[in-house]
PDB file of N, CA and C in Angstrom:
ATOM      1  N   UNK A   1      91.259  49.992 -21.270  1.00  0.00           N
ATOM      2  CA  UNK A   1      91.350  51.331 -20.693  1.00  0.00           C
ATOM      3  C   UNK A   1      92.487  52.059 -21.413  1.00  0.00           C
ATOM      4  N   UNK A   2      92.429  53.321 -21.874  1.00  0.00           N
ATOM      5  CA  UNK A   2      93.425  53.969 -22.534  1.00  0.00           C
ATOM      6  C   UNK A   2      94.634  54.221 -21.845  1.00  0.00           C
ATOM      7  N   UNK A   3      95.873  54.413 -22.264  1.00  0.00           N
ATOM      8  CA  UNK A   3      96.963  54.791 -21.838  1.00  0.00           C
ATOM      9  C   UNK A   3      96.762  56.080 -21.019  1.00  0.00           C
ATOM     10  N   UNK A   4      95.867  57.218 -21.693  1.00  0.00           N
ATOM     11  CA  UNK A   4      95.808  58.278 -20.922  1.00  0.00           C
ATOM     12  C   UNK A   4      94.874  58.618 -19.866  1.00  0.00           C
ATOM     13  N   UNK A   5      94.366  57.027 -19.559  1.00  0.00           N
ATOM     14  CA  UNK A   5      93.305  56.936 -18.381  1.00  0.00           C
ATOM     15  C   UNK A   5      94.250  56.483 -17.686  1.00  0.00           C
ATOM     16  N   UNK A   6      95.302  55.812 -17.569  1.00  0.00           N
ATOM     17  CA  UNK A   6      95.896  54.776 -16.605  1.00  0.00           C
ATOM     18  C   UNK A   6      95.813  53.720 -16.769  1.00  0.00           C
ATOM     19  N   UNK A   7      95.893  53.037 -18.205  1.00  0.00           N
ATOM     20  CA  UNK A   7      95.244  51.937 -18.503  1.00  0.00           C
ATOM     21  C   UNK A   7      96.943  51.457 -18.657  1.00  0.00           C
ATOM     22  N   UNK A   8      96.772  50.011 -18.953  1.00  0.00           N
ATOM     23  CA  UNK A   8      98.643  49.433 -19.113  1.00  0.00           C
ATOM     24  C   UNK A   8      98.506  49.213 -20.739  1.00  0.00           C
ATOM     25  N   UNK A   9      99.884  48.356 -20.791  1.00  0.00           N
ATOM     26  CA  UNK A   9      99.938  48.509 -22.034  1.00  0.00           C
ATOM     27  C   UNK A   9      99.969  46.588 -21.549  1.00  0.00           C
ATOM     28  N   UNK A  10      99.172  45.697 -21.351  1.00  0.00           N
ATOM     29  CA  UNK A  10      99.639  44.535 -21.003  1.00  0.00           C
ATOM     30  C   UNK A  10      98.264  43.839 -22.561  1.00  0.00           C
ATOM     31  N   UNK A  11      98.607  42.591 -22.820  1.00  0.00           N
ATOM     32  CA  UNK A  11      97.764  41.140 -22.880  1.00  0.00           C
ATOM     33  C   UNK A  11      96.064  41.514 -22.827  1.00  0.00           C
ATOM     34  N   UNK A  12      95.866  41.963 -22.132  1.00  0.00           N
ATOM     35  CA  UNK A  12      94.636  41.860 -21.535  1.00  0.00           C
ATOM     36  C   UNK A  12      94.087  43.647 -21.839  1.00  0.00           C
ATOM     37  N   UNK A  13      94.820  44.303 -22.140  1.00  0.00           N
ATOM     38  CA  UNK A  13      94.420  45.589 -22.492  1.00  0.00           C
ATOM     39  C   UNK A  13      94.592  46.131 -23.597  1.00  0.00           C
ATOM     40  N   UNK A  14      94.951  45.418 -24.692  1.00  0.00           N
ATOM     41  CA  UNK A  14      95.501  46.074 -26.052  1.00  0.00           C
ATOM     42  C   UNK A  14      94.893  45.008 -26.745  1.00  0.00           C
ATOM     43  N   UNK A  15      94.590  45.705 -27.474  1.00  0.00           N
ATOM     44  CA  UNK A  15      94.024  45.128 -29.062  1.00  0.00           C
ATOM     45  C   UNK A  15      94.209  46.137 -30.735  1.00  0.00           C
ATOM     46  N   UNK A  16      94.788  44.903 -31.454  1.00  0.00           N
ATOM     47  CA  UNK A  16      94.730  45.389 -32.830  1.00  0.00           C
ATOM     48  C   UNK A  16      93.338  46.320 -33.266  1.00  0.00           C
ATOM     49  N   UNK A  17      93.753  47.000 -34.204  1.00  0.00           N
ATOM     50  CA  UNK A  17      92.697  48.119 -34.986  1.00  0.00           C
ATOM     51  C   UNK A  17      93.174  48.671 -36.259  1.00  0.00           C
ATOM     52  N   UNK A  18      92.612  48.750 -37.175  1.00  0.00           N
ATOM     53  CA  UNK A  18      92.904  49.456 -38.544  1.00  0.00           C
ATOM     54  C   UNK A  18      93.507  51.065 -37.529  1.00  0.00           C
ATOM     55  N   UNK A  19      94.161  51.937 -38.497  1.00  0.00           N
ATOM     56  CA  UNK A  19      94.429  52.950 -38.272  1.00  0.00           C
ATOM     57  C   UNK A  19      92.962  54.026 -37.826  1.00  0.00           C
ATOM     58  N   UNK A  20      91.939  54.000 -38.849  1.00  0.00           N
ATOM     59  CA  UNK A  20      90.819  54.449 -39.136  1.00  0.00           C
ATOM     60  C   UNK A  20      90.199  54.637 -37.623  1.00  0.00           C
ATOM     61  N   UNK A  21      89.807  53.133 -37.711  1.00  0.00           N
ATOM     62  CA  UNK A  21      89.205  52.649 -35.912  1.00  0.00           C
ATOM     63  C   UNK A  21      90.026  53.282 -34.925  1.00  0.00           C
ATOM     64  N   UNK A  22      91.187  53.515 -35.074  1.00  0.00           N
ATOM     65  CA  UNK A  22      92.303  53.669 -33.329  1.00  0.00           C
ATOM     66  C   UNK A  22      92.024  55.363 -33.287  1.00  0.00           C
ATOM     67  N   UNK A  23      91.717  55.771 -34.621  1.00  0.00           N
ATOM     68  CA  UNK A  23      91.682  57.169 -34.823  1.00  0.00           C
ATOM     69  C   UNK A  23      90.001  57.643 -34.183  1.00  0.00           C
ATOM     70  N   UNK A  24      89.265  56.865 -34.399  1.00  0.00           N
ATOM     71  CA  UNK A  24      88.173  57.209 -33.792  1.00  0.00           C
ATOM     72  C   UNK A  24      88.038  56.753 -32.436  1.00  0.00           C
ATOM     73  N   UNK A  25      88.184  55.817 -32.143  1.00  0.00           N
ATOM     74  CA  UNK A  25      88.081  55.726 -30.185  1.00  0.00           C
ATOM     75  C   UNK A  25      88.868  57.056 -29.879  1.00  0.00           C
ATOM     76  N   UNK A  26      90.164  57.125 -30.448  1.00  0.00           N
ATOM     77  CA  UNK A  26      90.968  57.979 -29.636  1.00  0.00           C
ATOM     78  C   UNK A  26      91.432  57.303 -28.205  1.00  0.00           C
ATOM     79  N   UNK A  27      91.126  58.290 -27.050  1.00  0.00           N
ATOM     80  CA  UNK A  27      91.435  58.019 -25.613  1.00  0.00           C
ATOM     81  C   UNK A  27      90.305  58.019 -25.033  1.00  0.00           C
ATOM     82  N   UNK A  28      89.399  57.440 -25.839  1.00  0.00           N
ATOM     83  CA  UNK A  28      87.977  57.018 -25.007  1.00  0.00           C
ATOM     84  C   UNK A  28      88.145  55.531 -25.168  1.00  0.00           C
ATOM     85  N   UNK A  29      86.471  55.077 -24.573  1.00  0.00           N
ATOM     86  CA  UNK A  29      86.487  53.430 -24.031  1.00  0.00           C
ATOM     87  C   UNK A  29      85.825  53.064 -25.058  1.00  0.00           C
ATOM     88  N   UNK A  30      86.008  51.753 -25.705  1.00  0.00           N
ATOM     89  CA  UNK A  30      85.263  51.915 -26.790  1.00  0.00           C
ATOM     90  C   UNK A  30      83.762  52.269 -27.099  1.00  0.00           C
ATOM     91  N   UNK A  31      83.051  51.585 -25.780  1.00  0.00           N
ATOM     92  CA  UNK A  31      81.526  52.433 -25.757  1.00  0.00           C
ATOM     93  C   UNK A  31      81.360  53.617 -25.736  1.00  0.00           C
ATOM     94  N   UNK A  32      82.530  54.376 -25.240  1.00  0.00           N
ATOM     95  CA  UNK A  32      82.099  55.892 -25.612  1.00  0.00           C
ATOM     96  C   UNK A  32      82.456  56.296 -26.716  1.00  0.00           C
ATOM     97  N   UNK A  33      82.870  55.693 -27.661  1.00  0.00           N
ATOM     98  CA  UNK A  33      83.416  55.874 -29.114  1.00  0.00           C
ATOM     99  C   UNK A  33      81.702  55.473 -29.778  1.00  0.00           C
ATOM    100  N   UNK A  34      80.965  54.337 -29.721  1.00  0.00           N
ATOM    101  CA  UNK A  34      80.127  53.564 -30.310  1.00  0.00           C
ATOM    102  C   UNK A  34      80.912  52.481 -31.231  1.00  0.00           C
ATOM    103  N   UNK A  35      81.883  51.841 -30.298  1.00  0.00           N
ATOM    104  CA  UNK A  35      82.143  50.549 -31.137  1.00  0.00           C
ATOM    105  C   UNK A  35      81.767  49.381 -29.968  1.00  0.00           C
ATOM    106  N   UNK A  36      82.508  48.559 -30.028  1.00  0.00           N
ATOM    107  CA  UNK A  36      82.312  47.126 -29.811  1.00  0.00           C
ATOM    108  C   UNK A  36      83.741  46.608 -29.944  1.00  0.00           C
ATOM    109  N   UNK A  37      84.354  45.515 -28.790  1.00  0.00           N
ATOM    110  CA  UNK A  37      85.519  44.609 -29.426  1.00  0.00           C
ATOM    111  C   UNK A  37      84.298  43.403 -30.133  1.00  0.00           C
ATOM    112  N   UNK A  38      85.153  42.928 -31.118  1.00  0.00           N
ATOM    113  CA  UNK A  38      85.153  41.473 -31.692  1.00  0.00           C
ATOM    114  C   UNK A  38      85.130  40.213 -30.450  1.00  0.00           C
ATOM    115  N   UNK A  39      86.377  40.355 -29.959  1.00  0.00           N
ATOM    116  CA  UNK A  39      87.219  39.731 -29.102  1.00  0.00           C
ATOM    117  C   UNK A  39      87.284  40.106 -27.611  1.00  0.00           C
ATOM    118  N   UNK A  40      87.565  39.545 -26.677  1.00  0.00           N
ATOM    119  CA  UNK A  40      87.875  39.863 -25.345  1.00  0.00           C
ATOM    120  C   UNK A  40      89.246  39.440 -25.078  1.00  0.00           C
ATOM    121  N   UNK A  41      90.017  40.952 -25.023  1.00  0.00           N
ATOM    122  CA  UNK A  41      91.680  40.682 -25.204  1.00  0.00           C
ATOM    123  C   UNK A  41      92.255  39.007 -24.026  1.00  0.00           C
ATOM    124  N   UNK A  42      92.840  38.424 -24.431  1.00  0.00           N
ATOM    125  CA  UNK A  42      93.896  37.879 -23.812  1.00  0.00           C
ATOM    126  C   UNK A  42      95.055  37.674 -24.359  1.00  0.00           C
ATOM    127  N   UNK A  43      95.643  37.145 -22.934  1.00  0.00           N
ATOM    128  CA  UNK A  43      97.321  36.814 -23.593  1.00  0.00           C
ATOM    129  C   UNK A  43      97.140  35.446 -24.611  1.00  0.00           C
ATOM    130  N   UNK A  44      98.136  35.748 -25.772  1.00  0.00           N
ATOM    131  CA  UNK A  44      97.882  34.262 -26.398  1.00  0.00           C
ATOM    132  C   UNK A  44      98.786  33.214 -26.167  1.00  0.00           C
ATOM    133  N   UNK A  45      98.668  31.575 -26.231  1.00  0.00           N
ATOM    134  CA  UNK A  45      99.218  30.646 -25.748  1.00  0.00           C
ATOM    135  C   UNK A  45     100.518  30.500 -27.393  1.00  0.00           C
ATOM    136  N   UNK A  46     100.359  31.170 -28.086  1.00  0.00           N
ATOM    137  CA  UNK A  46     101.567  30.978 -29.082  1.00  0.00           C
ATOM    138  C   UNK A  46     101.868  32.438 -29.532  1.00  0.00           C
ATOM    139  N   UNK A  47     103.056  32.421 -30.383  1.00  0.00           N
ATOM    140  CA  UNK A  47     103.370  33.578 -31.230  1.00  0.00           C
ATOM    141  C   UNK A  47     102.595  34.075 -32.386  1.00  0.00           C
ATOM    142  N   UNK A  48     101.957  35.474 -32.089  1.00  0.00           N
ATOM    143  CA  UNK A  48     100.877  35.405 -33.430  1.00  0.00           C
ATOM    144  C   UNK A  48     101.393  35.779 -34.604  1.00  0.00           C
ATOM    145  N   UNK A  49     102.801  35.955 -34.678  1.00  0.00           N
ATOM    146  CA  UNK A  49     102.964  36.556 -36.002  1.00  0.00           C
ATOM    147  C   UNK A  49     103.471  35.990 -36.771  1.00  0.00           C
ATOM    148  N   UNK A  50     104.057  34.094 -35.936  1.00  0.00           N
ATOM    149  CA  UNK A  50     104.180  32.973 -36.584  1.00  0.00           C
ATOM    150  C   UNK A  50     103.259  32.243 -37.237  1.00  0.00           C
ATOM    151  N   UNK A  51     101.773  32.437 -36.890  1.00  0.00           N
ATOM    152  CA  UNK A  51     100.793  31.838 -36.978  1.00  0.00           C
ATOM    153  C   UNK A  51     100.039  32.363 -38.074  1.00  0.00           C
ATOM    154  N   UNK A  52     100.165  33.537 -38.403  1.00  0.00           N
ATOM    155  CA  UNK A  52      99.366  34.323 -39.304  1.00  0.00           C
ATOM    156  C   UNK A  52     100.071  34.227 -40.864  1.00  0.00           C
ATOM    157  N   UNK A  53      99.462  34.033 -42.196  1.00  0.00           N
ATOM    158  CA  UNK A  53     100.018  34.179 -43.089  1.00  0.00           C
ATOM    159  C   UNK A  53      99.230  35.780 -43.534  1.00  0.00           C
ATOM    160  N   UNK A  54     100.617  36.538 -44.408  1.00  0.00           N
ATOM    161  CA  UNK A  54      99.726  37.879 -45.246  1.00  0.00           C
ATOM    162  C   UNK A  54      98.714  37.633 -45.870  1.00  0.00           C
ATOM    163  N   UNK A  55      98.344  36.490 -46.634  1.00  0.00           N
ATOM    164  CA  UNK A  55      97.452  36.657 -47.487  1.00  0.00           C
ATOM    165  C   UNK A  55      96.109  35.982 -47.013  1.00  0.00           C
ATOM    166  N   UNK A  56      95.940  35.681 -45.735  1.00  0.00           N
ATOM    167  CA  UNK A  56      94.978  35.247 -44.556  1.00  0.00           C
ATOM    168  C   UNK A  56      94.749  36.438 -43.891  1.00  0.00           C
ATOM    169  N   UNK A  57      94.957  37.647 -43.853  1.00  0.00           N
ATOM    170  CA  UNK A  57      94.340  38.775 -42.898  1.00  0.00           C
ATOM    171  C   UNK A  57      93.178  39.440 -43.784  1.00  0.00           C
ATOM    172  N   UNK A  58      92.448  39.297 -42.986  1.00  0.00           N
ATOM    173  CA  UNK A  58      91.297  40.006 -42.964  1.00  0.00           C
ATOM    174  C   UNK A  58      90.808  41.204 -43.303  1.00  0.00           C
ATOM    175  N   UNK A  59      92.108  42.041 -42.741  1.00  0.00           N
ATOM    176  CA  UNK A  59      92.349  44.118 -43.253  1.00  0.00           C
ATOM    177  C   UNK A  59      92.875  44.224 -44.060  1.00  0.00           C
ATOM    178  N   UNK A  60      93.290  44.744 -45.354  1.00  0.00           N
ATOM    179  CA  UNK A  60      94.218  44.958 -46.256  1.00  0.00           C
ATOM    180  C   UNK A  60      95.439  46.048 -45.343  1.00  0.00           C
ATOM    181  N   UNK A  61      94.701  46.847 -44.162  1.00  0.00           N
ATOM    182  CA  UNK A  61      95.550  47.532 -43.982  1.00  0.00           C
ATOM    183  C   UNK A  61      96.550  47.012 -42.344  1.00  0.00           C
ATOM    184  N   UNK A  62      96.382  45.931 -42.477  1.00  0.00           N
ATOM    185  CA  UNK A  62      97.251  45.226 -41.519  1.00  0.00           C
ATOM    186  C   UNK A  62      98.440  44.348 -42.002  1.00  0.00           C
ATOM    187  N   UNK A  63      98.641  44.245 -43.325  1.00  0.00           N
ATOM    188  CA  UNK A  63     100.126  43.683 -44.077  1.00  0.00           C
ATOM    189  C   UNK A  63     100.954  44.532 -43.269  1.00  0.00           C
ATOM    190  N   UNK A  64     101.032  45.341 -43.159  1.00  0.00           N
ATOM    191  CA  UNK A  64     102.325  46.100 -42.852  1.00  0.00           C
ATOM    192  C   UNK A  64     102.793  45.579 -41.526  1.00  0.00           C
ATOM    193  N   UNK A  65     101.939  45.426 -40.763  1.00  0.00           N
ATOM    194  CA  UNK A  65     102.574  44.687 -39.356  1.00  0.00           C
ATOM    195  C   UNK A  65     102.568  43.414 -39.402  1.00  0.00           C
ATOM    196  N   UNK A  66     102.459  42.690 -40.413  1.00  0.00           N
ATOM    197  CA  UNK A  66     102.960  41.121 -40.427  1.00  0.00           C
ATOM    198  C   UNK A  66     103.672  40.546 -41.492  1.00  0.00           C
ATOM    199  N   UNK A  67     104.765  41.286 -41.084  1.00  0.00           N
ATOM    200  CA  UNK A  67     105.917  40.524 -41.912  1.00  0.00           C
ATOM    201  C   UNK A  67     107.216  40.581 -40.626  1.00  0.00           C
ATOM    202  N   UNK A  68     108.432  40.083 -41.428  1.00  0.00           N
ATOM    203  CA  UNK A  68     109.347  39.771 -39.745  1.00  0.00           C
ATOM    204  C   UNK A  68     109.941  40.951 -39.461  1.00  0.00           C
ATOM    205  N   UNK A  69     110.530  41.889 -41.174  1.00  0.00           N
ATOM    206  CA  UNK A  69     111.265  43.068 -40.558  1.00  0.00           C
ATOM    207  C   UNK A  69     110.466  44.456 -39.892  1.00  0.00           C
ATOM    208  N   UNK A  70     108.820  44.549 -40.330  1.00  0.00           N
ATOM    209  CA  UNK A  70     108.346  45.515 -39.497  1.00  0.00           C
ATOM    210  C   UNK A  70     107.922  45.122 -38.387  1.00  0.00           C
ATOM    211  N   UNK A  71     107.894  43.823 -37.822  1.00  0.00           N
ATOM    212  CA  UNK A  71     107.374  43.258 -36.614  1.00  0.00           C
ATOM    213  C   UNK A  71     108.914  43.639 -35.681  1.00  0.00           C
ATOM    214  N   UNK A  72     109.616  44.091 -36.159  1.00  0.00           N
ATOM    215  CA  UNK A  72     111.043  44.115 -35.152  1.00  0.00           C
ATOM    216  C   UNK A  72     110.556  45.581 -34.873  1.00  0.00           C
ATOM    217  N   UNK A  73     110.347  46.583 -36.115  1.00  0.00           N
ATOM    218  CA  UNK A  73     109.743  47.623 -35.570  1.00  0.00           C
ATOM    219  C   UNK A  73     108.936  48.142 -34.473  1.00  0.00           C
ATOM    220  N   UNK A  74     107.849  47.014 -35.109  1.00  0.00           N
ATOM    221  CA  UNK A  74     106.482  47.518 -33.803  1.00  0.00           C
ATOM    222  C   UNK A  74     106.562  46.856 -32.593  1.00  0.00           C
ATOM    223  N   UNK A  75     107.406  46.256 -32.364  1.00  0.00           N
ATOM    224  CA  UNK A  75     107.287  45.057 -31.127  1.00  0.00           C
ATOM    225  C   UNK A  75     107.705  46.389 -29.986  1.00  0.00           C
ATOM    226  N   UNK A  76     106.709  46.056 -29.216  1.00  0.00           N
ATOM    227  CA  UNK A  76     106.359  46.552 -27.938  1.00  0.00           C
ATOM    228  C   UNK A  76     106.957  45.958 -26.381  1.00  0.00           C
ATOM    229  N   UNK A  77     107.601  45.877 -25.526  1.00  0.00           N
ATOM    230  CA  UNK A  77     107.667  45.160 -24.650  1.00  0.00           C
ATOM    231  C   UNK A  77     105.792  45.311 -23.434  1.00  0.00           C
ATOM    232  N   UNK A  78     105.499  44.642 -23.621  1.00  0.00           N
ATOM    233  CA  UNK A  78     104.191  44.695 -22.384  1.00  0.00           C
ATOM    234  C   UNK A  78     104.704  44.773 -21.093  1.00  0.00           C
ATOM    235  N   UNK A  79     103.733  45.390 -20.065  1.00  0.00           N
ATOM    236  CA  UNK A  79     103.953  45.421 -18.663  1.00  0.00           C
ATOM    237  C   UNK A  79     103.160  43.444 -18.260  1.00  0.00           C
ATOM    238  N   UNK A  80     103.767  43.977 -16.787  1.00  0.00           N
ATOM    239  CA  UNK A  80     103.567  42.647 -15.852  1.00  0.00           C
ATOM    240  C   UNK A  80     102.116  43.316 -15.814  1.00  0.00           C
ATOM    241  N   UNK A  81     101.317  41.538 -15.842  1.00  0.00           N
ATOM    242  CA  UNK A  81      99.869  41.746 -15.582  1.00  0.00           C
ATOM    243  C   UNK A  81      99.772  41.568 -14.113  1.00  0.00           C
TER     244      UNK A  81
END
């Protein structure tokens, strides 16, 4: 659910997206966009940004959030689920 529906910012409500993709949902749901998740968000049982190597991602345009000094950047605190 979007932030500007009342949606949280928790585990269970956020998911990664190329820039491209986040730009097209916008503040709709993704069916009203015409996408699809991959995935069905959960919280994960480890650290993902320990787990991931750069040259293992999938997007070219997701390097930028996995390395340690822009991950200090983007780190988000989540709400209580």
């Amino acid at each position: 659910i979007p932030k500007s529906r009342g949606g949280k910012t928790t585990w269970t409500n956020v998911v990664l997206s190329c820039i491209e993709c986040n730009r097209k949902k916008g503040g709709r749901l993704p069916e009203e966009a015409g996408m699809r998740l991959i995935r069905k968000p959960q919280k994960p049982r480890w650290s993902p940004i320990f787990m991931l190597k750069a040259e293992e991602l999938k997007y070219e345009e997701w390097k930028p959030f996995f390395n340690l000094v822009d991950a200090a950047y983007w780190n988000t605190e989540l709400d209580n689920e």
